[in-house]
Protein backbone atom coordinates (compact mmCIF):
# COMPACT_ATOMS: atom_id res chain seq x y z
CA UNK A 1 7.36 -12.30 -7.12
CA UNK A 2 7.05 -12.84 -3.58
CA UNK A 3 3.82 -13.03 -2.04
CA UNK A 4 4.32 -10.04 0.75
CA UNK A 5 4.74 -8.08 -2.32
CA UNK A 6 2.00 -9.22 -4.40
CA UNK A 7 -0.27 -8.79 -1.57
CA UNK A 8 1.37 -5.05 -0.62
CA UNK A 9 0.78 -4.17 -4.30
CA UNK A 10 -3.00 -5.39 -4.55
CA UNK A 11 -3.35 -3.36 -1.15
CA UNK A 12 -1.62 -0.31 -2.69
CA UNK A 13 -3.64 -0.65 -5.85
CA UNK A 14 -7.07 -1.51 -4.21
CA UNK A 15 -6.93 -5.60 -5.68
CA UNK A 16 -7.21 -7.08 -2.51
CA UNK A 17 -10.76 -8.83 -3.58
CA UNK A 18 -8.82 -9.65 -7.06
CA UNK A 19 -6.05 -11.12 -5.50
CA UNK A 20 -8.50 -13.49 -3.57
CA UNK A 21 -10.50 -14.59 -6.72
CA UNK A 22 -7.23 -14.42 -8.92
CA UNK A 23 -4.15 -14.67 -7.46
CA UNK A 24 -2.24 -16.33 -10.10
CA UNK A 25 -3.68 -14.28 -12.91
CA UNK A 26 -2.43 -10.92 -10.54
CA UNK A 27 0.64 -12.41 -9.69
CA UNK A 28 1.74 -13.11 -13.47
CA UNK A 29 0.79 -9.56 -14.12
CA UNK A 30 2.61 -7.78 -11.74
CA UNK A 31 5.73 -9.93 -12.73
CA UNK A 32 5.44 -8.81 -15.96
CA UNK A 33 4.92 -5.38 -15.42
CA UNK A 34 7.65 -5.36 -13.10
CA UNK A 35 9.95 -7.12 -16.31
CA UNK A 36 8.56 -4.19 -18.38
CA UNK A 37 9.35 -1.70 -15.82
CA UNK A 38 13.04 -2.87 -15.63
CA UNK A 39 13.42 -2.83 -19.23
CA UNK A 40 12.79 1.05 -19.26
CA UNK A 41 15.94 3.09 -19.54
CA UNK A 42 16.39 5.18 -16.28
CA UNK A 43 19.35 7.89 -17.47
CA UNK A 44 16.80 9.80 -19.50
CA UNK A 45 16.45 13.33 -18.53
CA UNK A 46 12.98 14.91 -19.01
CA UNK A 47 13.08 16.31 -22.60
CA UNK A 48 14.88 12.64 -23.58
CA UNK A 49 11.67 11.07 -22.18
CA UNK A 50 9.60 8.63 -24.64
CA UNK A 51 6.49 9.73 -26.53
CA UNK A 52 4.31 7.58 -28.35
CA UNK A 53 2.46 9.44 -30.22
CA UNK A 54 -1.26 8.22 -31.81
CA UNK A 55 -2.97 10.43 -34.67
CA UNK A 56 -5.90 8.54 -35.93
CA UNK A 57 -6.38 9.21 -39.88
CA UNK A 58 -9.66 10.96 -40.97
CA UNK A 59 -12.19 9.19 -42.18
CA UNK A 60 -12.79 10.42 -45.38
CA UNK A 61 -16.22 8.92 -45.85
CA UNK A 62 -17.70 10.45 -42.86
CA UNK A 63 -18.72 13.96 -41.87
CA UNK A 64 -16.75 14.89 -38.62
C-alpha cells in the first residue's frame, strides 16, 4: 500500500496519532483488509447478501 493512501486512510479513520507510533503495524492492516475486501463477491444483490449468524447456546446450569 502506498503511503498517500495509508496516511489518507488513518486521516479518514481518525489514526493519524497511530500511524505515527505504528506505522508498520497500520500499514499491514490496511493491506490486509484491503486483500479481504477484494476477496468479497461484488454481483450480490441485497437479499443474496452474506449473514453470519451467532446464537450462543443456553447455559443450562445458570438461571438467565
Amino acid at each position: 500500500m502506498q503511503d498517500d493512501e495509508t496516511l489518507r486512510l488513518a486521516r479518514r479513520a481518525g489514526l493519524e496519532r497511530y500511524l505515527a507510533d505504528h506505522p508498520e503495524q497500520l500499514r499491514a492492516a490496511l493491506a490486509s483488509a484491503s486483500a479481504l475486501r477484494d476477496r468479497l463477491p461484488r454481483d450480490l444483490s441485497p437479499a443474496e447478501e452474506p449473514a453470519h449468524v451467532y446464537r450462543a447456546r443456553a447455559n443450562k446450569e445458570q438461571p438467565r
